[in-house]
PDB file of N, CA and C in Angstrom:
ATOM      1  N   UNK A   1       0.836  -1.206   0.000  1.00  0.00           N
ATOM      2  CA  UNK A   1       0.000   0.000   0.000  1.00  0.00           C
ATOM      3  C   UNK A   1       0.865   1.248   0.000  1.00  0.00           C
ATOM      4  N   UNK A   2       1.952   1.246   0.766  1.00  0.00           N
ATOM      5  CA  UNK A   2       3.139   2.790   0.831  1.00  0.00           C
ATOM      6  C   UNK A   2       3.528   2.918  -0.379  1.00  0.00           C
ATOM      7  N   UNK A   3       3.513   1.871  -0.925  1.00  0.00           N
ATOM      8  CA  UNK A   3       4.101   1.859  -2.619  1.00  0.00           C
ATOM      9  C   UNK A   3       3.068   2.413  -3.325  1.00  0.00           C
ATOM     10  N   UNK A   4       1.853   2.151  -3.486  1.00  0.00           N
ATOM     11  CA  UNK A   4       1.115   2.954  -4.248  1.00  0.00           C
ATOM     12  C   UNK A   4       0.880   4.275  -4.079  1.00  0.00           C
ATOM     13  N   UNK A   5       0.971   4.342  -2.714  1.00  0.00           N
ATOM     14  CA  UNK A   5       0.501   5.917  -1.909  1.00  0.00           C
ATOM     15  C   UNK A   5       1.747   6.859  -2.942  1.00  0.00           C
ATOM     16  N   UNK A   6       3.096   6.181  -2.980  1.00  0.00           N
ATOM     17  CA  UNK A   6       4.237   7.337  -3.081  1.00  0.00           C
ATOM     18  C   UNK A   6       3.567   7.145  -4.694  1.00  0.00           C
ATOM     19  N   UNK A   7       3.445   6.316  -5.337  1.00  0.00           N
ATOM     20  CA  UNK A   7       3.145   5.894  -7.172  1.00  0.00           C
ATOM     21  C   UNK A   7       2.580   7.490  -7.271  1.00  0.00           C
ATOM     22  N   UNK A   8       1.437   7.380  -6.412  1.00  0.00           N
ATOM     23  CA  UNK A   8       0.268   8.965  -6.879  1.00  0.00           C
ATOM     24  C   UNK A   8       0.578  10.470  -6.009  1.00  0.00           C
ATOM     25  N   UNK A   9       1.299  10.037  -4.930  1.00  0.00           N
ATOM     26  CA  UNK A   9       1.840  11.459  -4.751  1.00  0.00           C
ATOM     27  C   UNK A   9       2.948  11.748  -5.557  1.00  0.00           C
ATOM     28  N   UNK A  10       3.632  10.906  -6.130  1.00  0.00           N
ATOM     29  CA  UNK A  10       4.883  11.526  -7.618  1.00  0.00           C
ATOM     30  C   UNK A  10       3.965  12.036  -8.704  1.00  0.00           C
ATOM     31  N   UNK A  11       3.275  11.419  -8.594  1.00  0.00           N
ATOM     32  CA  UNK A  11       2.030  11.777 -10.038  1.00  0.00           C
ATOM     33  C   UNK A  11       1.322  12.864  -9.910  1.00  0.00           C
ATOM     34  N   UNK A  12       0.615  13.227  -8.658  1.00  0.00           N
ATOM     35  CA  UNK A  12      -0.083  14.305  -8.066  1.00  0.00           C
ATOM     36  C   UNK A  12       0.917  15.762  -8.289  1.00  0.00           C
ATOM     37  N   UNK A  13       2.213  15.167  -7.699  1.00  0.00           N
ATOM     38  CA  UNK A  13       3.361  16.360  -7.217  1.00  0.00           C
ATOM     39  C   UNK A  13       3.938  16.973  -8.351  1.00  0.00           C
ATOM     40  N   UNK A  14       3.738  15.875  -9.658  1.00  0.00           N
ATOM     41  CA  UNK A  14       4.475  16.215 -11.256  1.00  0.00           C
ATOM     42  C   UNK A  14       3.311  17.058 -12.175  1.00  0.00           C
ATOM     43  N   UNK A  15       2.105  16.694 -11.669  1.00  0.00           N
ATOM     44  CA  UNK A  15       1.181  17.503 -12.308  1.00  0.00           C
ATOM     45  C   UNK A  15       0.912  18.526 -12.083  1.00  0.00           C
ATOM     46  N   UNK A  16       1.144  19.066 -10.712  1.00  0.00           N
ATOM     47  CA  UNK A  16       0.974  20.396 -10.254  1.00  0.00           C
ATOM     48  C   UNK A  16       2.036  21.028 -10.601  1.00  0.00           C
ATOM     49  N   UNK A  17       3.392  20.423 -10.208  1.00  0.00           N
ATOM     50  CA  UNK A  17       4.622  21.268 -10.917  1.00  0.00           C
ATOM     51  C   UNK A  17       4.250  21.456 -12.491  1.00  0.00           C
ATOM     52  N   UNK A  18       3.578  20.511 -12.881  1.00  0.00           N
ATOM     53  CA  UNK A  18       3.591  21.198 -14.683  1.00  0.00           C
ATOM     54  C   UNK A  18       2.263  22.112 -14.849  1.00  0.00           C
ATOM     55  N   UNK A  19       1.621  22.414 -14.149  1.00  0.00           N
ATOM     56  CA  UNK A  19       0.590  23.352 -14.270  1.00  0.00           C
ATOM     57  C   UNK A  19       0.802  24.585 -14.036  1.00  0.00           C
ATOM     58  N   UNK A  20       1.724  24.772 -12.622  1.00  0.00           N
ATOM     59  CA  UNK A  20       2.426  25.657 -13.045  1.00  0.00           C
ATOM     60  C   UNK A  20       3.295  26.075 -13.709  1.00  0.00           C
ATOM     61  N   UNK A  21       4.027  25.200 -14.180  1.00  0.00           N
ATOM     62  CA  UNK A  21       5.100  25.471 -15.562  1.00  0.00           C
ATOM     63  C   UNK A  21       3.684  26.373 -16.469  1.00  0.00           C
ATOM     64  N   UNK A  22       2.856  25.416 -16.842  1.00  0.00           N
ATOM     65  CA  UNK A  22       2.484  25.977 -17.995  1.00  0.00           C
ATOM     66  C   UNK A  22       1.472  27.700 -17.588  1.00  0.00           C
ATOM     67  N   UNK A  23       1.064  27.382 -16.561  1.00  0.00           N
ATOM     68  CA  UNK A  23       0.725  28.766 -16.191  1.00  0.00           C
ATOM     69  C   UNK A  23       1.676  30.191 -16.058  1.00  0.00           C
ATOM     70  N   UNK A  24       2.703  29.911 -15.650  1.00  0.00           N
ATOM     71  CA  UNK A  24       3.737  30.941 -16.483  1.00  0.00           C
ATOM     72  C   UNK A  24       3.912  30.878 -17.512  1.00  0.00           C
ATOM     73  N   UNK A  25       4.209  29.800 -18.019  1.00  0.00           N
ATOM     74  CA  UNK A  25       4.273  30.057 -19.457  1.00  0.00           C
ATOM     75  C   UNK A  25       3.819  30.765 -20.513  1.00  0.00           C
ATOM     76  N   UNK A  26       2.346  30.778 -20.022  1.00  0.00           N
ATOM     77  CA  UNK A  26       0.903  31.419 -20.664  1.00  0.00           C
ATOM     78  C   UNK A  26       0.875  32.430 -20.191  1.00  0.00           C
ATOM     79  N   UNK A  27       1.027  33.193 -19.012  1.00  0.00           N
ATOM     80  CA  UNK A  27       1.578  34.641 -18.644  1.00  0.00           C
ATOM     81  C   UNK A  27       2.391  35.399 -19.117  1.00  0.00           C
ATOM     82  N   UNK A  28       3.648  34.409 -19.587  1.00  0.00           N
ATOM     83  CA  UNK A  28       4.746  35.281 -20.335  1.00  0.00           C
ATOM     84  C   UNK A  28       4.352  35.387 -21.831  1.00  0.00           C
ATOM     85  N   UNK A  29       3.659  34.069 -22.326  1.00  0.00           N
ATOM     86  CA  UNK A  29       3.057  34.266 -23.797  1.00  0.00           C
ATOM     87  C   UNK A  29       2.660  35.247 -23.761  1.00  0.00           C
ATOM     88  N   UNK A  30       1.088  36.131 -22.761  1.00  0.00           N
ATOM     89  CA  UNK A  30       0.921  37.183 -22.620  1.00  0.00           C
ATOM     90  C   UNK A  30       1.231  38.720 -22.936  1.00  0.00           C
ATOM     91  N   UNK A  31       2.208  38.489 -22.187  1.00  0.00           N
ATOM     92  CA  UNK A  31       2.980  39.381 -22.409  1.00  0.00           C
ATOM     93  C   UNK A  31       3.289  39.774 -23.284  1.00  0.00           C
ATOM     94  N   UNK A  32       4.206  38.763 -24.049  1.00  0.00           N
ATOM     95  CA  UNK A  32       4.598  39.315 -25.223  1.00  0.00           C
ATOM     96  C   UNK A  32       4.122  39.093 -26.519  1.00  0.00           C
ATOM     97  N   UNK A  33       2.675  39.017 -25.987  1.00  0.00           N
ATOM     98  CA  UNK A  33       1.483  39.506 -27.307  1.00  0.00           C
ATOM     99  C   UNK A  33       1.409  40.797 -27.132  1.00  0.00           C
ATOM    100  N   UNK A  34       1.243  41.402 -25.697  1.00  0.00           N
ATOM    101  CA  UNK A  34       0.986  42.685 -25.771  1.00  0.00           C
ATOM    102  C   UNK A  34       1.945  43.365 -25.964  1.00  0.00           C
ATOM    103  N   UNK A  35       3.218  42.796 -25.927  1.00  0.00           N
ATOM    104  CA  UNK A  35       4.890  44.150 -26.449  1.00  0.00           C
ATOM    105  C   UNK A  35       4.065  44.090 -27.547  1.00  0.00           C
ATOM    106  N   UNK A  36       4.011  42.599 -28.419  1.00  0.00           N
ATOM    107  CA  UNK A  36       3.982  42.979 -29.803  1.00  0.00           C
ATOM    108  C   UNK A  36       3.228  43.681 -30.308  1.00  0.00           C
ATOM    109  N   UNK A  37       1.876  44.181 -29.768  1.00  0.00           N
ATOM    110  CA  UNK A  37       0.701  44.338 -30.021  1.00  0.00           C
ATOM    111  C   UNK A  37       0.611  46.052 -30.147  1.00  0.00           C
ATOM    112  N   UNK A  38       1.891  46.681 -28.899  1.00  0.00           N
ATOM    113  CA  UNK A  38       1.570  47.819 -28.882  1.00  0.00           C
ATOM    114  C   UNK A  38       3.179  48.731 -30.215  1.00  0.00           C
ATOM    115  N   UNK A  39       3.777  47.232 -30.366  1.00  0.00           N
ATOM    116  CA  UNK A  39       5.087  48.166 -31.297  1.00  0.00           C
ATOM    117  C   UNK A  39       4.396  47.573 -32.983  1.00  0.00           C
ATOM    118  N   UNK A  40       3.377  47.176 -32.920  1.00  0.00           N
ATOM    119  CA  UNK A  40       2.736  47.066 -34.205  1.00  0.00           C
ATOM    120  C   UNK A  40       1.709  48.296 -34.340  1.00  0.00           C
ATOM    121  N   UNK A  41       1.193  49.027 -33.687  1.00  0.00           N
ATOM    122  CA  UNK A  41       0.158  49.783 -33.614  1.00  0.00           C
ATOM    123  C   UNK A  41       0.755  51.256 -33.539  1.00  0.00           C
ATOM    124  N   UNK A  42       2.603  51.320 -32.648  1.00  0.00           N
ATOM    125  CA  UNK A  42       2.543  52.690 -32.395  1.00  0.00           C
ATOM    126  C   UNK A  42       3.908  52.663 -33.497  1.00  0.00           C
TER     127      UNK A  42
END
């Protein structure tokens, strides 16, 4: 049973670390839609 418990807290612990990976990620994408957005316009 300790063996499975650790199986899904590595699994649990890798998914949240990549959610936030990708949630910065998508913040910084953000971003630099809007540099681009405002040196295309001005």
């Amino acid at each position: 049973k300790d063996e499975e418990v650790e199986k899904y807290r590595e699994r649990f612990a890798g998914s949240q670390a990549d959610r936030i990976v990708k949630a910065q990620a998508e913040a910084e994408a953000k971003k630099v839609v809007k540099q681009l957005q405002k040196a295309t316009i001005s």
